[in-house]
Protein backbone atom coordinates (compact mmCIF):
# COMPACT_ATOMS: atom_id res chain seq x y z
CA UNK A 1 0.00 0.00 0.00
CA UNK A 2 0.90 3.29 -0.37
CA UNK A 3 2.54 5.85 2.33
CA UNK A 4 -1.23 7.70 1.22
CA UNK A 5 -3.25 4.91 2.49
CA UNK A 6 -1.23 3.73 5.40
CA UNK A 7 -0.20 7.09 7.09
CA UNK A 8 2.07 7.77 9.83
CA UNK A 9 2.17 5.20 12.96
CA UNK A 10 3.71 7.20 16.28
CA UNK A 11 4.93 4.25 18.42
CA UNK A 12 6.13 5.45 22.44
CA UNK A 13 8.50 3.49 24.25
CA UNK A 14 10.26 2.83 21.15
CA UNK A 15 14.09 2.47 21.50
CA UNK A 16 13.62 -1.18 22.59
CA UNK A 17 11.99 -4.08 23.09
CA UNK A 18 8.44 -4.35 22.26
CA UNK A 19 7.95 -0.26 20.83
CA UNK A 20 11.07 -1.01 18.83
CA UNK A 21 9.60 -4.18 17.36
CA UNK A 22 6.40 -2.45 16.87
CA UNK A 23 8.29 0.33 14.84
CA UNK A 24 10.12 -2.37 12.44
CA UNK A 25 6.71 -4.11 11.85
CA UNK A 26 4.78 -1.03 11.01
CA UNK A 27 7.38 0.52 8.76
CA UNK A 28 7.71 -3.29 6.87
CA UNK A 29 3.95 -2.44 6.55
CA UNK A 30 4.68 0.87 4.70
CA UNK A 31 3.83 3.54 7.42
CA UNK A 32 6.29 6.03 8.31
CA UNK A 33 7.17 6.37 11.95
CA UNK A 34 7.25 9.05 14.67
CA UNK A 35 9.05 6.64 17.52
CA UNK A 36 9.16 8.39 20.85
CA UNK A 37 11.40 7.11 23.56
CA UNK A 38 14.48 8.71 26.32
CA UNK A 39 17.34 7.37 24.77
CA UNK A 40 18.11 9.41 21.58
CA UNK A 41 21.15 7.41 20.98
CA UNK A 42 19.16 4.41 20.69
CA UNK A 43 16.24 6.17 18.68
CA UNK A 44 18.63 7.59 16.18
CA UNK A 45 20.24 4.35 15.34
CA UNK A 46 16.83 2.22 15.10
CA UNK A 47 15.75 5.16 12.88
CA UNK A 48 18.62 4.66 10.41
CA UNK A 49 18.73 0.88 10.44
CA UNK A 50 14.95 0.95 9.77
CA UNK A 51 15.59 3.75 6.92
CA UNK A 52 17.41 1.91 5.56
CA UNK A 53 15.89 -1.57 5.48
CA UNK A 54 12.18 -0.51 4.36
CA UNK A 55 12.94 3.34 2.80
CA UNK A 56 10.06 4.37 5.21
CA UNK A 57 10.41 8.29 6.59
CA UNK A 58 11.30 7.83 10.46
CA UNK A 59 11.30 10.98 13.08
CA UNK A 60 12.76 10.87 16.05
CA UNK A 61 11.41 12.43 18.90
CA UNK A 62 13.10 12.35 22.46
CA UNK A 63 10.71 12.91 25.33
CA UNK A 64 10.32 11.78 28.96
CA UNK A 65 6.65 10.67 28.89
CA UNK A 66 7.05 11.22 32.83
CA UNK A 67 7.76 14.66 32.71
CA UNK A 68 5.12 17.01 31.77
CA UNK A 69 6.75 18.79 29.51
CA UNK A 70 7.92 15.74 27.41
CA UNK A 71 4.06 14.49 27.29
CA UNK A 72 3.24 18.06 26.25
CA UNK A 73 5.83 17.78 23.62
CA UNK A 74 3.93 14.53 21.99
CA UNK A 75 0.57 15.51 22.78
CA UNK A 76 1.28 18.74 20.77
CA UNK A 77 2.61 16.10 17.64
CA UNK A 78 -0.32 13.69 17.73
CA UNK A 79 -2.72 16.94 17.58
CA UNK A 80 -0.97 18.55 14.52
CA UNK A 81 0.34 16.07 13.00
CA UNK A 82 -2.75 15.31 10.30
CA UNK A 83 -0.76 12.08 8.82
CA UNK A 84 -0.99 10.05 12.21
CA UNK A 85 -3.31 7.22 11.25
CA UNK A 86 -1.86 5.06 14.37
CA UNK A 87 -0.89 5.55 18.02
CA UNK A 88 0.56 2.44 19.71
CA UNK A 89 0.70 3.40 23.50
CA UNK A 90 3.86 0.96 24.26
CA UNK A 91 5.54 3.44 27.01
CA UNK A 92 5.09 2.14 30.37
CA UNK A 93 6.57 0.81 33.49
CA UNK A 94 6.52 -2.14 35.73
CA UNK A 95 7.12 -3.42 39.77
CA UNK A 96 7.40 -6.59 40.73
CA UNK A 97 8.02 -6.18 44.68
CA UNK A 98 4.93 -6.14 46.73
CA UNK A 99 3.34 -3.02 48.13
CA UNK A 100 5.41 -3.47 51.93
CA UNK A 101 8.75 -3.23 49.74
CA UNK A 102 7.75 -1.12 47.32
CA UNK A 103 8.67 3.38 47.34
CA UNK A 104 5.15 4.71 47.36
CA UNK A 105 6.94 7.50 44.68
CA UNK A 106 7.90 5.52 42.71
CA UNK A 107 4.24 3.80 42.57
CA UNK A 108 3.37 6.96 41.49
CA UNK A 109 6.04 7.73 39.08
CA UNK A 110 4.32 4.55 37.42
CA UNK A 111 0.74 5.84 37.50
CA UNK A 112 1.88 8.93 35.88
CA UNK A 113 3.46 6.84 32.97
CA UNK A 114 1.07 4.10 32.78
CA UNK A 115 -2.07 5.44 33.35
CA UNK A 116 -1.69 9.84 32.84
CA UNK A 117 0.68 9.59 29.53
CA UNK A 118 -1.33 6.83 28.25
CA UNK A 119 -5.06 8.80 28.79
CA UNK A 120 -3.28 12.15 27.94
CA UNK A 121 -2.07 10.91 24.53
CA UNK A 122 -5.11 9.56 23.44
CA UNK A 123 -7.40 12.48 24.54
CA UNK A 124 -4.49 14.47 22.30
CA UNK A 125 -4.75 11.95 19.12
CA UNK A 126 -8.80 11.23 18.92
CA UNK A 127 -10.35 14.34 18.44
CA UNK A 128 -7.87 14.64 14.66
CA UNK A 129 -8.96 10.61 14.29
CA UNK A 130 -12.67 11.97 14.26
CA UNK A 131 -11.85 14.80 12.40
CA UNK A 132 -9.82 12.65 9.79
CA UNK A 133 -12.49 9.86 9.45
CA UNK A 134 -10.86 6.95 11.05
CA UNK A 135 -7.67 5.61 12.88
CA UNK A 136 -6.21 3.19 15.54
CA UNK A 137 -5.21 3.11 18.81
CA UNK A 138 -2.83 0.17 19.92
CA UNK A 139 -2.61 0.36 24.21
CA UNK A 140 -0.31 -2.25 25.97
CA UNK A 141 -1.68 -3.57 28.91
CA UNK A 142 -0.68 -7.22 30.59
CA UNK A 143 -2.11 -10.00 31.87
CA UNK A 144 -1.77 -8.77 35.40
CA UNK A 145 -5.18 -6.44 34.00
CA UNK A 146 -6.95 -9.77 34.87
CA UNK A 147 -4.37 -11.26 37.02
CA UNK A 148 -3.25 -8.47 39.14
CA UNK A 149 -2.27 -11.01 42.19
CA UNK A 150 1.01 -12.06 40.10
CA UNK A 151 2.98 -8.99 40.37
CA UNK A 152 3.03 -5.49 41.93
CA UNK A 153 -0.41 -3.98 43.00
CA UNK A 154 -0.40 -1.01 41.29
CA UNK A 155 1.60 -1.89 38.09
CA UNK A 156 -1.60 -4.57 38.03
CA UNK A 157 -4.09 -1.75 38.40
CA UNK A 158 -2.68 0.59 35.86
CA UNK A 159 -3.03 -2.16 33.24
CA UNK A 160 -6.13 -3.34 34.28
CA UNK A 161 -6.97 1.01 33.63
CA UNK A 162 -5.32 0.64 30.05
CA UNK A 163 -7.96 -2.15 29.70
CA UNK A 164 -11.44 -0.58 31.04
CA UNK A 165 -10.12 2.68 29.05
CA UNK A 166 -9.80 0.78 26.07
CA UNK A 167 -13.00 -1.50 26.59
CA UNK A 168 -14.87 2.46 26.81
CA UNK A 169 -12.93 3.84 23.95
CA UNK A 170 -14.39 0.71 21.92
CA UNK A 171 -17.76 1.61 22.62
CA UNK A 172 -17.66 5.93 22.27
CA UNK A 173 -16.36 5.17 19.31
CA UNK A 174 -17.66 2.13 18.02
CA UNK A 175 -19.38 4.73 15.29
CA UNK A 176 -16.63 7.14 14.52
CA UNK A 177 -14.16 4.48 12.52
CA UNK A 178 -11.50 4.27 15.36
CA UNK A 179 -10.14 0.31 15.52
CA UNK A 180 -9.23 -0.26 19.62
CA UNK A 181 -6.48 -3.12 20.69
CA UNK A 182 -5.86 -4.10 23.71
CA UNK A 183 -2.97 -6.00 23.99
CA UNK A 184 -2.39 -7.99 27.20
CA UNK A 185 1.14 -9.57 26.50
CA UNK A 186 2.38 -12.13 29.55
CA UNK A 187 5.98 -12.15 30.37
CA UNK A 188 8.18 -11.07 27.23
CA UNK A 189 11.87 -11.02 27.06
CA UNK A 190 12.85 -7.48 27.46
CA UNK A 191 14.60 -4.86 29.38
CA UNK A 192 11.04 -4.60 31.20
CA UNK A 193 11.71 -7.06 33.86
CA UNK A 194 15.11 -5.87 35.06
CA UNK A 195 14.04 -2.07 35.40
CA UNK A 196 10.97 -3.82 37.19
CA UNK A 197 13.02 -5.49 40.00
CA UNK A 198 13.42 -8.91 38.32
CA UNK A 199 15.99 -9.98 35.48
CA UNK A 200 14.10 -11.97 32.95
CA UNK A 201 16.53 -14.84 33.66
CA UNK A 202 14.92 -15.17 36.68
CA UNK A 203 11.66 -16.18 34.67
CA UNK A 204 10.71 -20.19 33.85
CA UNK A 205 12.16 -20.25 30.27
CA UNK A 206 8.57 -21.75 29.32
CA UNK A 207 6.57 -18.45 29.96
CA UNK A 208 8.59 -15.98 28.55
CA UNK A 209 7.96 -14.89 25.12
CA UNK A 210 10.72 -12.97 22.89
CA UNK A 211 9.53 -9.45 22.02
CA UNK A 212 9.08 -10.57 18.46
CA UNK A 213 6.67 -12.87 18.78
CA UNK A 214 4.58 -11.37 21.01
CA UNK A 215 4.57 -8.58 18.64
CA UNK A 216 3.31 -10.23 15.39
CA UNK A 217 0.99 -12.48 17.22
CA UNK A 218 -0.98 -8.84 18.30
CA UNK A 219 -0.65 -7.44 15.21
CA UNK A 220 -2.03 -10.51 13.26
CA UNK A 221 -4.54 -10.32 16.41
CA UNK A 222 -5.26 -6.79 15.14
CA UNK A 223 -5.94 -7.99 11.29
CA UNK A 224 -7.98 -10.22 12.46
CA UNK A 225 -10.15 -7.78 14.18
CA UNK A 226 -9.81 -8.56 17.93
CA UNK A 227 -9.88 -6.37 20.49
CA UNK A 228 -8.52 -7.89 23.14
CA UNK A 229 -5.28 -9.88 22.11
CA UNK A 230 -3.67 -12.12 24.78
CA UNK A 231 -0.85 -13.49 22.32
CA UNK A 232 -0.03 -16.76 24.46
CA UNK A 233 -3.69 -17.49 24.70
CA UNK A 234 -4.53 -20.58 22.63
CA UNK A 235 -8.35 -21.26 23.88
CA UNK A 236 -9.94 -17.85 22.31
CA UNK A 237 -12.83 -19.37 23.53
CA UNK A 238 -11.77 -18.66 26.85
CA UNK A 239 -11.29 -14.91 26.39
CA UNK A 240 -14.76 -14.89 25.25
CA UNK A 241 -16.13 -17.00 28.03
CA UNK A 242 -14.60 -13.93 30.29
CA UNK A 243 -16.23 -10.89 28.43
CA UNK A 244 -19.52 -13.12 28.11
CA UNK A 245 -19.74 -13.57 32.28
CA UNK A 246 -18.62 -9.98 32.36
CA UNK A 247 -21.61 -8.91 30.02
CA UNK A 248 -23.97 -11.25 32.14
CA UNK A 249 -23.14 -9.15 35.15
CA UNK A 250 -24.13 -5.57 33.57
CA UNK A 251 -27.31 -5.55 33.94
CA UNK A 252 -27.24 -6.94 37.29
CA UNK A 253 -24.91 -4.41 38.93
CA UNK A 254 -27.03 -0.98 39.95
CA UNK A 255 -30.51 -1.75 41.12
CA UNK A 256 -33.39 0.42 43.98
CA UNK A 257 -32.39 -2.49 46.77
CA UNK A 258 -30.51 -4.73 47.81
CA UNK A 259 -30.38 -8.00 46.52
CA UNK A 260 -32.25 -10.44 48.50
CA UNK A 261 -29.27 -12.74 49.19
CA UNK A 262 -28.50 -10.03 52.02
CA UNK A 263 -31.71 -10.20 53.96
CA UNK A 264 -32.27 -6.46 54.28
CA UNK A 265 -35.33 -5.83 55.84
């Protein structure tokens, strides 16, 4: 296809690992890239090798995500920028020590990266989506969004945020041409785990994923028109199961009394 038809993808987080996977996938697609990340070093040279391997345009754009006036800085490029057809939310942060161990700052150092950049960016990048006709969001949550009891506390509540946001984004705009994925990747072997307290070769060999793979398997997930992608998840039917009970509860959840399983008089 076309640079026309395909756009520009902005991918955060991207001078390794997963965001820097993301960004060789999408430009082998044929979108140029605005990749966002700290390390310019590291941007710069995945910017060139990718260049040079597909011929896509690739920007560079260094910016703490954690710092206000870095998130300004990309919020300010995803609402003028009118050829940004994609946003892949990568950026993010993990803990793996429980809440007695963990620095209560640096919990919220991670909500303001996990949760505020994430919500920030996309409030910046619908409104031209709209305006445009169509577009996609990408957000990277985790399994702990349904599984929060495996790691940190509050790294498992700022993905399970990333997925209700997405699951409401789906439905405001199920009628304005915006495609939502979720992607809820399980352990993957990058720099994450090490920054997060534990070194990936800590991990059971058999549950950790390389970045790669876990990559393709959301964005043939995305093709196929999921919403939620779980790449390690074989049993789709079990995903569904999940958002079925889930849907069962709805209209069950705000009522005039209590339920009669209580025995309020």
């Amino acid at each position: 296809m076309t640079q026309e038809q395909k756009g520009t993808a902005l991918v955060t987080g991207a001078s390794s690992g997963i965001g820097a996977v993301y960004a060789h996938r999408l430009a082998k697609q044929g979108y140029d890239l605005i990749i966002v990340a700290r390390n310019g070093e590291r941007l710069k040279s995945l910017a060139s090798r990718l260049t040079a391997e597909t011929g896509r345009t690739v920007e560079t754009v260094v910016a703490d995500l954690g710092d206000k006036t870095g998130l300004a800085r990309i919020e300010g490029v995803l609402k003028e920028d009118r050829s940004i057809t994609l946003l892949v939310n990568n950026a993010g942060v993990g803990g793996t020590a429980p809440l007695l161990s963990s620095d209560v700052d640096k919990m919220q150092a991670m909500i303001e990266l996990n949760v505020t950049a994430l919500t920030r960016l996309t409030y910046a990048v619908v409104p031209g989506f709209v305006a445009r006709g169509g577009g996609t969001i990408i957000n990277i949550s985790s399994i702990v969004a349904i599984s929060p009891e495996m790691l940190n506390g509050v790294y498992g509540g700022t993905k399970a945020f990333v997925l209700a946001f997405s699951q409401s984004l789906k439905h405001e705009l199920a009628e304005k041409n915006i495609r939502i994925q979720v992607v809820l990747p399980g352990a993957t072997a990058t720099e994450f785990w090490g920054i997060a307290g534990t070194p990936v070769e800590y991990l059971p060999n058999e549950i950790v994923m390389s970045a790669e793979n876990m990559v393709d398997a959301s964005l043939s997930g995305l093709g196929q028109g999921e919403f939620a992608t779980i790449p390690s998840l074989e049993d789709a039917g079990l995903l569904a199961a999940y958002e079925e009970a889930r849907q069962a509860l709805m209209p069950n959840l705000s009522r005039t009394v209590p339920a009669e399983r209580y025995k309020i008089a």
